[in-house]
C-alpha atoms as a PDB file:
ATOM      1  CA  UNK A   1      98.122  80.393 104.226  1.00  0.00           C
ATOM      2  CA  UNK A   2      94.674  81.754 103.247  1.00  0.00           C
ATOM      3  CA  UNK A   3      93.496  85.516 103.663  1.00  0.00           C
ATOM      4  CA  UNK A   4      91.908  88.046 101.910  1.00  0.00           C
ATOM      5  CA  UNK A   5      92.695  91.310 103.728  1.00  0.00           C
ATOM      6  CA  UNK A   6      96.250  91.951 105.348  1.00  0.00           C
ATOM      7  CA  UNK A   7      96.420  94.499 108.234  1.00  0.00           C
ATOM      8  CA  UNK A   8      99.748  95.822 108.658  1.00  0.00           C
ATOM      9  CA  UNK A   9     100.653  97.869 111.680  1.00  0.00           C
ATOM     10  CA  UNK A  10     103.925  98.013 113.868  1.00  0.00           C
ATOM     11  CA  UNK A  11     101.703  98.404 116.873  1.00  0.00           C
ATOM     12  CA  UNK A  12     100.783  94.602 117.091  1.00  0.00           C
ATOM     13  CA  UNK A  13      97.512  94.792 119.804  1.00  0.00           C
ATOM     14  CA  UNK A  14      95.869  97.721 117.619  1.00  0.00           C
ATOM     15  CA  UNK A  15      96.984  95.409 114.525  1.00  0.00           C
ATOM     16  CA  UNK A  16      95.614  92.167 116.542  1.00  0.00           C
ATOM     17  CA  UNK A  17      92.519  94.287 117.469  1.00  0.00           C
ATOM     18  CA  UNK A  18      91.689  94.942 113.650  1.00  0.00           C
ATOM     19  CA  UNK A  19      92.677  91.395 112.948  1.00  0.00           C
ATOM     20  CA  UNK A  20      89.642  90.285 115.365  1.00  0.00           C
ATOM     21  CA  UNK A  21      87.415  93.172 114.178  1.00  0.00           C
ATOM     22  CA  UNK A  22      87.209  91.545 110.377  1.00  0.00           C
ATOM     23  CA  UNK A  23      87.808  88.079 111.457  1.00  0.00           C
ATOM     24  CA  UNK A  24      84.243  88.980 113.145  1.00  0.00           C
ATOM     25  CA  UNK A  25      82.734  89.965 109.975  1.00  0.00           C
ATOM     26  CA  UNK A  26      81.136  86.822 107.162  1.00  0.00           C
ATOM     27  CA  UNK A  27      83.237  87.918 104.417  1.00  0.00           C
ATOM     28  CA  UNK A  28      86.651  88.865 105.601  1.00  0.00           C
ATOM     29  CA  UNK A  29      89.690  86.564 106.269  1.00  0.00           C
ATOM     30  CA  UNK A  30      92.088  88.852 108.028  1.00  0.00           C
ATOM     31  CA  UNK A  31      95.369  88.178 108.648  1.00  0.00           C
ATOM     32  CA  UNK A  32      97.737  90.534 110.619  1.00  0.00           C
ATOM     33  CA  UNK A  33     101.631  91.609 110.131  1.00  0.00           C
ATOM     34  CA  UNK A  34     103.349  93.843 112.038  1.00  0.00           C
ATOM     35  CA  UNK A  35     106.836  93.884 110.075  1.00  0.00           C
ATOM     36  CA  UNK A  36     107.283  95.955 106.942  1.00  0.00           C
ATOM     37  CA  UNK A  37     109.737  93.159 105.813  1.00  0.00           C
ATOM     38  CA  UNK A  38     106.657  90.865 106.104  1.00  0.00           C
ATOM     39  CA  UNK A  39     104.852  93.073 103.530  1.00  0.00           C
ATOM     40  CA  UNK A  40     105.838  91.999 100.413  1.00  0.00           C
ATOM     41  CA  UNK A  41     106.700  88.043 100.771  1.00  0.00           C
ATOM     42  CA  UNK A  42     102.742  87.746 102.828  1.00  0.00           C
ATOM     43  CA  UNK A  43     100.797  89.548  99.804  1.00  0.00           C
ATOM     44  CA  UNK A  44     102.791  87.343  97.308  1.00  0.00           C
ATOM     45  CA  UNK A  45     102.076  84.275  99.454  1.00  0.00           C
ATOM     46  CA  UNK A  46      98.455  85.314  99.567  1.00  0.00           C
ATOM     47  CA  UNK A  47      97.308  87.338  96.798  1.00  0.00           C
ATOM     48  CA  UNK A  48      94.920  89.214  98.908  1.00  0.00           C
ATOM     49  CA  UNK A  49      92.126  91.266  97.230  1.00  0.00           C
ATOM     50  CA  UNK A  50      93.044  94.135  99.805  1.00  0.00           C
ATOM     51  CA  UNK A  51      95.832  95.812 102.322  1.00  0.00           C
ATOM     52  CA  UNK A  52      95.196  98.212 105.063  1.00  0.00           C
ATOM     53  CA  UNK A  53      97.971  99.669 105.460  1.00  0.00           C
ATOM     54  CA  UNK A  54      99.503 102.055 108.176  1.00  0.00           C
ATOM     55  CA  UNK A  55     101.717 104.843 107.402  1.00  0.00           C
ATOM     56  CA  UNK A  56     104.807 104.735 109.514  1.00  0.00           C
ATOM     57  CA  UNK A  57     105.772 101.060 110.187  1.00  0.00           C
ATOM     58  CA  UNK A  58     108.742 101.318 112.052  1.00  0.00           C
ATOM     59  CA  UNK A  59     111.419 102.868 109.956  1.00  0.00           C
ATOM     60  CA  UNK A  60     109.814 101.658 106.687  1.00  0.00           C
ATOM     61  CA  UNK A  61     107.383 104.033 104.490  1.00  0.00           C
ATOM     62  CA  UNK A  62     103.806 102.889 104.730  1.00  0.00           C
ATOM     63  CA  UNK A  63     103.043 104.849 101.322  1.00  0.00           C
ATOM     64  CA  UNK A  64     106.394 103.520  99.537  1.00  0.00           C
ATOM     65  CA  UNK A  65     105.089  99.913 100.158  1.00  0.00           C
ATOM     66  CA  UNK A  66     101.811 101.020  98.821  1.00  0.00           C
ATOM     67  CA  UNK A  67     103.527 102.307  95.274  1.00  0.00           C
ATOM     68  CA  UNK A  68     105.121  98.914  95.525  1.00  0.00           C
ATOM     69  CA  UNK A  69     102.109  96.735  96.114  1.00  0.00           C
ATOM     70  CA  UNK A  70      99.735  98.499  93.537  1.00  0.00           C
ATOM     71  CA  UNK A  71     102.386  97.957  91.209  1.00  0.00           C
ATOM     72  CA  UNK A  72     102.052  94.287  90.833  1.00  0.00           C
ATOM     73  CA  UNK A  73     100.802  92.387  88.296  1.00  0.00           C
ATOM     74  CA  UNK A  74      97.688  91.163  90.506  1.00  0.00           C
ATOM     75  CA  UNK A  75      97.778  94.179  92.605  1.00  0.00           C
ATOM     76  CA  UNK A  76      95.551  94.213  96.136  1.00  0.00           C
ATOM     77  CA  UNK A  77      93.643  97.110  96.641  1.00  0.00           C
ATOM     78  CA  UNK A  78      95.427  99.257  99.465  1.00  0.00           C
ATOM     79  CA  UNK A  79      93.436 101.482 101.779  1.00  0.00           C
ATOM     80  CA  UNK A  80      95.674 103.680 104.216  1.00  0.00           C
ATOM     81  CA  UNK A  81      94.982 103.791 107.791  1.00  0.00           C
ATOM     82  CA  UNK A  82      96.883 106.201 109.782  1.00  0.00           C
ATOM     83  CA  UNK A  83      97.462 108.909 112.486  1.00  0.00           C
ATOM     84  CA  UNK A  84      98.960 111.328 110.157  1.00  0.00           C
ATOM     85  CA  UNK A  85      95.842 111.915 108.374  1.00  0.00           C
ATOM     86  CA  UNK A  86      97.245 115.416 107.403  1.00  0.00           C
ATOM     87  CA  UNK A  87      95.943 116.255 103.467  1.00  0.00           C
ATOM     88  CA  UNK A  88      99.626 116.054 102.161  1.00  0.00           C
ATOM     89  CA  UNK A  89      99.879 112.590 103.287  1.00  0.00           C
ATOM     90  CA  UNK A  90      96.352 112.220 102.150  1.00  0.00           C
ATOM     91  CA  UNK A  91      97.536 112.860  98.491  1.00  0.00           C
ATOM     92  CA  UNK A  92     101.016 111.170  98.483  1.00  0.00           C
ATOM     93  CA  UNK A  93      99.116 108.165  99.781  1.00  0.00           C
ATOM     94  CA  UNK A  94      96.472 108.411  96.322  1.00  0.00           C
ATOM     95  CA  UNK A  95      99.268 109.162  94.298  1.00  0.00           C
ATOM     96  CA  UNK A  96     101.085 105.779  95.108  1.00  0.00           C
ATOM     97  CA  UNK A  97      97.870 104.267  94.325  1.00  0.00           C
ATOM     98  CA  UNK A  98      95.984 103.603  97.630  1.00  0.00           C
ATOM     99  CA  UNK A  99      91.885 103.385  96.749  1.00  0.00           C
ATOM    100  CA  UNK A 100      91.225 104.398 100.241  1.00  0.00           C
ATOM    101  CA  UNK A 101      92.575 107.168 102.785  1.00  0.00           C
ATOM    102  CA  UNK A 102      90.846 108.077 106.541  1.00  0.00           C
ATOM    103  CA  UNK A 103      92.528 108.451 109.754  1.00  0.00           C
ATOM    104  CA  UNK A 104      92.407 106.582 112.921  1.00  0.00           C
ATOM    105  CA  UNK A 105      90.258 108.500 114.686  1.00  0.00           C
ATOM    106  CA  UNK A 106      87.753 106.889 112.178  1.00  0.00           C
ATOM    107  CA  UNK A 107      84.976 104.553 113.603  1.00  0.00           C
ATOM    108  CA  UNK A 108      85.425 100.878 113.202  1.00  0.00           C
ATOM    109  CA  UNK A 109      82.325 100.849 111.119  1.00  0.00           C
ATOM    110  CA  UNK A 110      83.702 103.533 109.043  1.00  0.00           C
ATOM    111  CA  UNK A 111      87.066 101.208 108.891  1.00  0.00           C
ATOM    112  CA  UNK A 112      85.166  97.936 107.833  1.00  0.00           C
ATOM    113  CA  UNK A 113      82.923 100.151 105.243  1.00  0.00           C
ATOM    114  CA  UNK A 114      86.202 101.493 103.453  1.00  0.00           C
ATOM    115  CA  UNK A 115      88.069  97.722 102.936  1.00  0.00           C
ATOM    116  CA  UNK A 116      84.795  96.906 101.615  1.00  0.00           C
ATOM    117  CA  UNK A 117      84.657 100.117  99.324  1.00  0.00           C
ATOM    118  CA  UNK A 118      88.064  99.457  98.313  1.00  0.00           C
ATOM    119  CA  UNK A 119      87.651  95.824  97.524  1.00  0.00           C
ATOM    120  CA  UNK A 120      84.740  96.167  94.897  1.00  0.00           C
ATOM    121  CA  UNK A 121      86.406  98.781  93.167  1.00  0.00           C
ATOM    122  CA  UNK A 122      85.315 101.664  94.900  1.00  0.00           C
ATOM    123  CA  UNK A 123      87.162 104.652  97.010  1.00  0.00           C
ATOM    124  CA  UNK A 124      86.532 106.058  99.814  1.00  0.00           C
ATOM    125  CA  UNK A 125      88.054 109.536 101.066  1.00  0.00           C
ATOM    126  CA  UNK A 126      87.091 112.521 103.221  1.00  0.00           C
ATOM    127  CA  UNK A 127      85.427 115.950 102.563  1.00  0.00           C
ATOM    128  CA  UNK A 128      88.559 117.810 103.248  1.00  0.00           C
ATOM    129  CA  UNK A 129      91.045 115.522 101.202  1.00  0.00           C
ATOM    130  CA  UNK A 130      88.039 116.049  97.938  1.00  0.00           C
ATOM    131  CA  UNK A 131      87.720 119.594  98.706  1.00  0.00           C
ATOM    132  CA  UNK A 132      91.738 120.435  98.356  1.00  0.00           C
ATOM    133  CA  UNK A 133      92.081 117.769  94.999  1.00  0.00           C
ATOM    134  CA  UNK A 134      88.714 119.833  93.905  1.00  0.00           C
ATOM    135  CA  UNK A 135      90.434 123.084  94.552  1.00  0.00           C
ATOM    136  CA  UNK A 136      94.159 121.988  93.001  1.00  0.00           C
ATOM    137  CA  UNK A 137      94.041 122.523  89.618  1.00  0.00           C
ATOM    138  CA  UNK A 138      95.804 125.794  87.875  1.00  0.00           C
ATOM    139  CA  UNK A 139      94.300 127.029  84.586  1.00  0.00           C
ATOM    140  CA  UNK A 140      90.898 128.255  83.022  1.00  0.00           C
ATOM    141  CA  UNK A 141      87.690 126.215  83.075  1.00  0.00           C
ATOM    142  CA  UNK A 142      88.414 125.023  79.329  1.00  0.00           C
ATOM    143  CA  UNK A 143      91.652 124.409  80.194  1.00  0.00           C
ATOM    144  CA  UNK A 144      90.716 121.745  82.767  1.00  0.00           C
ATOM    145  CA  UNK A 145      88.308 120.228  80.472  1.00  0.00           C
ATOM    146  CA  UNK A 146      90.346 119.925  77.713  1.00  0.00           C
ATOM    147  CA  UNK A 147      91.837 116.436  79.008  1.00  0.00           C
ATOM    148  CA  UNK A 148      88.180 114.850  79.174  1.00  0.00           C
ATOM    149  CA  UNK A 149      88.155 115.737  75.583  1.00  0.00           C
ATOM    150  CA  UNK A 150      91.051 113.138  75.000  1.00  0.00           C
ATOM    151  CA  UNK A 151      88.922 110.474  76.336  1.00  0.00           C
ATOM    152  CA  UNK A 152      86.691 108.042  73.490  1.00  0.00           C
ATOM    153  CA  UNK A 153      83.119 107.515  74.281  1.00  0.00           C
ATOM    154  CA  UNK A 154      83.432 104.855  76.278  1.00  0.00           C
ATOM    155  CA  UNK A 155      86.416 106.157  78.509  1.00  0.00           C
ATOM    156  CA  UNK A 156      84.158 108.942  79.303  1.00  0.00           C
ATOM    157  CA  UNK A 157      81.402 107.163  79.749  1.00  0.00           C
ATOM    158  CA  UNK A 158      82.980 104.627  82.303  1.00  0.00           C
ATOM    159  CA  UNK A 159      84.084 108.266  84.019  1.00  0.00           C
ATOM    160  CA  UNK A 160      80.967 109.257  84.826  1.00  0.00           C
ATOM    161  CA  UNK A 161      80.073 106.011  85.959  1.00  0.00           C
ATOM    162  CA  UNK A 162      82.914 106.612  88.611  1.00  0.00           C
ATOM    163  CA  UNK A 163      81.769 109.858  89.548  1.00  0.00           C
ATOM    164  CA  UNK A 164      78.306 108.694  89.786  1.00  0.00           C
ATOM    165  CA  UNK A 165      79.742 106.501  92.198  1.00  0.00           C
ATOM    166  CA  UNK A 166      79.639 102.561  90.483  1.00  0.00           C
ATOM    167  CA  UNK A 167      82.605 100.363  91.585  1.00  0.00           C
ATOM    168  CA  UNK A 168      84.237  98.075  88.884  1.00  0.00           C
ATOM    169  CA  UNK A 169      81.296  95.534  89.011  1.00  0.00           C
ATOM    170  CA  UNK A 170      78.982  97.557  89.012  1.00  0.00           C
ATOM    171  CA  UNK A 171      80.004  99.215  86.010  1.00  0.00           C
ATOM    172  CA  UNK A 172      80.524  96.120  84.007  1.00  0.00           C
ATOM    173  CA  UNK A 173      77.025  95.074  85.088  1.00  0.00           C
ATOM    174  CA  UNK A 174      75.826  98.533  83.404  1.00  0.00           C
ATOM    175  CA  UNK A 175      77.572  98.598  80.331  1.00  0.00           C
ATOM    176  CA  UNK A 176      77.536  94.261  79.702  1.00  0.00           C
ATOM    177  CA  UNK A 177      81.613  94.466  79.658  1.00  0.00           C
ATOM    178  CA  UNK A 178      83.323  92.303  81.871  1.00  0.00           C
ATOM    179  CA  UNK A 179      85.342  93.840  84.728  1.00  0.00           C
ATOM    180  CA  UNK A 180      88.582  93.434  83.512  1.00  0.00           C
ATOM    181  CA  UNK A 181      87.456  94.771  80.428  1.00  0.00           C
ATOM    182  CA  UNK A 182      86.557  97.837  82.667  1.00  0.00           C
ATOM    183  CA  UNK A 183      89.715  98.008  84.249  1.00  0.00           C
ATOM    184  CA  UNK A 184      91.764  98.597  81.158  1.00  0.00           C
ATOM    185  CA  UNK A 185      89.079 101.077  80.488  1.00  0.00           C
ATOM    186  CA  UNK A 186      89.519 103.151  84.045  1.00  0.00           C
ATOM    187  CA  UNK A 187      93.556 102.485  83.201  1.00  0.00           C
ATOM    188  CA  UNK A 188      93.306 104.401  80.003  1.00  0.00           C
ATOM    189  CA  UNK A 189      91.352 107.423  81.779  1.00  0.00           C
ATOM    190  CA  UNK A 190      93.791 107.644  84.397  1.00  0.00           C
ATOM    191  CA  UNK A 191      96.711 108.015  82.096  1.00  0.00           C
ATOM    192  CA  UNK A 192      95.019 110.086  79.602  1.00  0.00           C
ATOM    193  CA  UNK A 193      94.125 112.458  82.684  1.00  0.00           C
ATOM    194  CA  UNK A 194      97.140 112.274  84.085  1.00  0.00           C
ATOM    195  CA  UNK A 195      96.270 111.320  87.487  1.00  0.00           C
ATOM    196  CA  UNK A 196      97.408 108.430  89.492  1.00  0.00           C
ATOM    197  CA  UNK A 197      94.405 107.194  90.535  1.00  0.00           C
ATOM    198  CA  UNK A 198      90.888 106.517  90.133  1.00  0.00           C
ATOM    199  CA  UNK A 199      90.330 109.151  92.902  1.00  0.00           C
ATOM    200  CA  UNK A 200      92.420 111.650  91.581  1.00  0.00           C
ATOM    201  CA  UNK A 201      90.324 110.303  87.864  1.00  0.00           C
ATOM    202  CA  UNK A 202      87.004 111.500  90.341  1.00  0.00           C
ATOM    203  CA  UNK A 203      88.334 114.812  91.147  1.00  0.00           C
ATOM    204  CA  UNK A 204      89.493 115.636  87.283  1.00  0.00           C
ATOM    205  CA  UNK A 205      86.203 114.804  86.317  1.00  0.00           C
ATOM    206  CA  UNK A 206      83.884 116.602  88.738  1.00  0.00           C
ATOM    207  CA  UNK A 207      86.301 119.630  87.784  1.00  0.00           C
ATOM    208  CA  UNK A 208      85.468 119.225  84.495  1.00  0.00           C
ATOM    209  CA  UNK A 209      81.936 119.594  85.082  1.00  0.00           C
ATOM    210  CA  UNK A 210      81.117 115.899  85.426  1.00  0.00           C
ATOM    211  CA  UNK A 211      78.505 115.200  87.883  1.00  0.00           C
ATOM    212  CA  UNK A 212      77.091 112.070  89.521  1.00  0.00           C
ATOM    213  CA  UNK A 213      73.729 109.990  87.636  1.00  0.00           C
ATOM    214  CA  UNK A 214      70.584 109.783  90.192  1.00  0.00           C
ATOM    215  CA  UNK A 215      69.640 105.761  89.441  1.00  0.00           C
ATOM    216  CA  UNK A 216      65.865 105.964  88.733  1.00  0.00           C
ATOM    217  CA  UNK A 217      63.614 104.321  91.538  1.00  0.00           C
ATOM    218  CA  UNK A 218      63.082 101.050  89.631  1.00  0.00           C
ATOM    219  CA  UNK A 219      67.445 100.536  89.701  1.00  0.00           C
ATOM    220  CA  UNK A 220      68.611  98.948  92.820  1.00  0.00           C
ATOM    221  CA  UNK A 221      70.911 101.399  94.256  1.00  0.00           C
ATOM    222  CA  UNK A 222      74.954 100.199  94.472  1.00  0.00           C
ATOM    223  CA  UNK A 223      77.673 100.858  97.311  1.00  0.00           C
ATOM    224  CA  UNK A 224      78.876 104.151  96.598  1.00  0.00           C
ATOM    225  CA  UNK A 225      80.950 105.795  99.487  1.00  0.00           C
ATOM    226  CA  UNK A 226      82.701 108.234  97.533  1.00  0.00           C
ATOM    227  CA  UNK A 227      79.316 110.198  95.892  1.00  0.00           C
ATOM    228  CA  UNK A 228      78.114 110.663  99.709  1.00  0.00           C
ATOM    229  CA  UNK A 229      80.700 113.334 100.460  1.00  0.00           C
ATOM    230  CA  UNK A 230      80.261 114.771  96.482  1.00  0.00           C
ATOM    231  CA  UNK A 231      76.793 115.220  97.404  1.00  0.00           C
ATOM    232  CA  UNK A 232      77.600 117.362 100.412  1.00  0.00           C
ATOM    233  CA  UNK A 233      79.914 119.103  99.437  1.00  0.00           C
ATOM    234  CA  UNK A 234      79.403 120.155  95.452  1.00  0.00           C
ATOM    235  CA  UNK A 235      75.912 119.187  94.375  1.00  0.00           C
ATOM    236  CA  UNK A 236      73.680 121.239  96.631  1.00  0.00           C
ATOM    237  CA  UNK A 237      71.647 123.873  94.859  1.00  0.00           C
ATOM    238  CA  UNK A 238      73.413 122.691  91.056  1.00  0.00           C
ATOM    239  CA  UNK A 239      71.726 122.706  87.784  1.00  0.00           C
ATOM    240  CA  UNK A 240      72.771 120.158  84.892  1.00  0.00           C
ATOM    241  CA  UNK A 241      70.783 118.974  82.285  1.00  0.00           C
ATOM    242  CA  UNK A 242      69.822 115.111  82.611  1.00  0.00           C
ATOM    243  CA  UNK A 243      70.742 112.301  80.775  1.00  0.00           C
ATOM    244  CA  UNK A 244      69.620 108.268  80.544  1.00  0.00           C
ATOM    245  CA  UNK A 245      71.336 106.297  82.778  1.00  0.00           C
ATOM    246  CA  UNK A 246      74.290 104.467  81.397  1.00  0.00           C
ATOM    247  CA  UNK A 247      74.316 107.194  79.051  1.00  0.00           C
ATOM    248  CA  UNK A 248      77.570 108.676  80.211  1.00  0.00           C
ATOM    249  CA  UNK A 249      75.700 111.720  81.165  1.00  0.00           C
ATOM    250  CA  UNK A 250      75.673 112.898  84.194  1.00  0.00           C
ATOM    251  CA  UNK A 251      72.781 114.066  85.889  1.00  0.00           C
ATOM    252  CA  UNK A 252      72.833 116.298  89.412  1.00  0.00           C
ATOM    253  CA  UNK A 253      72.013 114.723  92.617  1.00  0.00           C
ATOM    254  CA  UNK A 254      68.982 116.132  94.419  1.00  0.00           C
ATOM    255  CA  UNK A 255      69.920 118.090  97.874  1.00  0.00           C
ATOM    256  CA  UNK A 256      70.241 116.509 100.774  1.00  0.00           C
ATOM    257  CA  UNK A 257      70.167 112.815  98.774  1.00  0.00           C
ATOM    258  CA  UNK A 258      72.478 110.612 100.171  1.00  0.00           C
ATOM    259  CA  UNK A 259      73.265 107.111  98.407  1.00  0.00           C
ATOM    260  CA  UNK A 260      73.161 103.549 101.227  1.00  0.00           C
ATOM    261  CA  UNK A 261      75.709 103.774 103.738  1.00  0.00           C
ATOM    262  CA  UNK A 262      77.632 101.983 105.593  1.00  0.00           C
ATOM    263  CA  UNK A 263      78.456  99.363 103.269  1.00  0.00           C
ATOM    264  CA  UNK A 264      76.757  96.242 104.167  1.00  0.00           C
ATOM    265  CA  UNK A 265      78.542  92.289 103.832  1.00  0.00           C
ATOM    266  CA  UNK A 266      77.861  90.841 100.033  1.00  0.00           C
ATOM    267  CA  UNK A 267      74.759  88.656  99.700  1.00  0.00           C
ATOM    268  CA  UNK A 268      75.919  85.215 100.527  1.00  0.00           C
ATOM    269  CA  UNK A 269      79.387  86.037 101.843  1.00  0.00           C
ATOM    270  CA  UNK A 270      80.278  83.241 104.524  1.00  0.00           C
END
C-alpha cells in the first residue's frame, strides 16, 4: 500500500472524483477513504506526507482526527476541505494543527495548489480567515510584540522567513540548516508565541509588525501561497525600512506585487 496524499470524505464519488483529480497530476499518489475508522490505521500504514481532510465524516469530527494526526510522531500535513467553511471552523481547524483551510466551493486548481502548499511546508488560507486572526488579538501594540521579543535571533529570523512566505525547504536552503533543523526551529516559535500553528505563528508576527522580504531580481522566486493574500490585504500603501535578505528583516512588498501562483508540480516529479 503506497500513497502520498489520503483524501478522506464520507461522500465516496466527490472522494473518488478527488482521488482521480491527483492521481492525474506527476507527483501525487492519491489514495481515497471514505470511513473515519479508516483514518488512523491508512496514515499509519502509509505514512503519507499529506491528508485532505473533510470536516464532518459521518458522525466522526473531521478537525478531532486532524488534532490526532498532527500529533504523531511523523505527522502528515493536513489541509481541511469542507462545506462549512464558516471562520470559526476556519480557526478550530488551525488550532488542531491543519496547514491548510478553503472551502469547497474552491476551484480544483485552487485544491491541487493548497496539498502542494501544505506538503512543502507552506499554508495556505483565505483573506477573510487572515483578516479575523489579524484582527483577534486584545492588548496594546507593545503588548502584542512583547512575545516576538522572547524569540533568539534565529527563531525570529526563521519568522520572518514564514511571513515572507518560504516553506520549510526553502528556508533551510536560505539559512544552510537542514529542514528538520528548521522544524524544531518553527516548533520553538510556535510555543513561545503561543499559537498552535505556523499560521496562527504568521498572524502573531505580521501583528507584531513583521512584514514579508521582496527576493531581489537575481533570487529565483519560491511557492508562497500564503504572502499573496498578505499582499492584498495589509501591505498596500506600507512603509518599513529594508533589510538584506536572509537577514531576518523584513522588508514591505511593493503594491499590487503578487508572488507565482498556482503552485506548479516539482521539477522532476514523476
Amino acid at each position: 500500500m503506497s500513497a502520498n496524499l489520503v483524501i478522506v470524505d464520507d461522500h465516496r464519488v466527490f472522494c473518488q472524483g478527488l482521488e482521480a483529480v491527483f492521481a492525474a497530476e506527476p507527483d501525487f499518489e492519491p489514495m481515497a477513504i471514505s470511513s473515519s475508522d479508516q483514518v488512523l490505521p491508512t496514515v499509519t500504514a502509509c505514512t503519507p506526507d499529506t491528508v485532505l481532510m473533510d470536516v464532518r465524516i459521518g458522525r466522526a469530527n473531521g478537525i478531532d482526527l486532524t488534532r490526532r494526526l498532527t500529533a504523531m510522531s511523523s505527522p502528515p500535513a493536513v489541509v481541511v476541505l469542507t462545506a462549512y467553511a464558516d471562520t470559526a471552523t476556519a480557526i478550530e481547524a488551525i488550532r488542531a494543527g491543519a496547514a491548510g483551510f478553503l472551502p469547497k466551493s474552491a476551484s480544483v486548481q485552487q485544491v491541487i495548489c493548497a496539498v502542494r502548499a501544505a506538503r512543502l511546508g507552506g499554508s495556505w488560507l483565505n483573506t477573510q480567515l487572515l483578516r479575523k486572526l489579524l484582527a483577534d488579538c486584545p492588548g496594546s501594540a507593545r503588548s502584542r510584540r512583547q512575545p516576538i521579543g522572547q524569540l533568539t535571533a534565529r527563531e525570529h529570523q526563521v519568522l520572518c522567513l514564514l511571513v515572507s512566505g518560504l516553506d520549510r525547504n526553502a528556508i533551510a536552503n536560505q539559512l544552510h540548516q537542514s529542514p528538520n533543523t528548521v522544524r524544531t526551529h518553527i516548533r520553538n516559535v510556535t510555543v513561545k508565541l503561543g499559537c498552535h500553528s505556523a499560521i496562527e505563528a504568521v498572524a502573531a508576527g505580521l501583528r507584531a509588525g513583521l512584514r514579508p522580504e521582496l527576493p531581489s531580481a537575481t533570487e529565483k522566486l519560491v511557492i508562497r501561497p500564503v504572502p499573496i493574500l498578505i499582499v492584498r490585504l495589509v501591505l498596500a500603501g506600507t512603509r518599513h525600512g529594508r533589510g538584506s535578505p536572509g537577514s531576518g528583516t523584513c522588508r514591505p512588498m511593493p503594491p499590487g506585487q503578487d508572488l507565482p501562483w498556482p503552485v506548479p508540480a516539482p521539477a522532476g516529479a514523476r
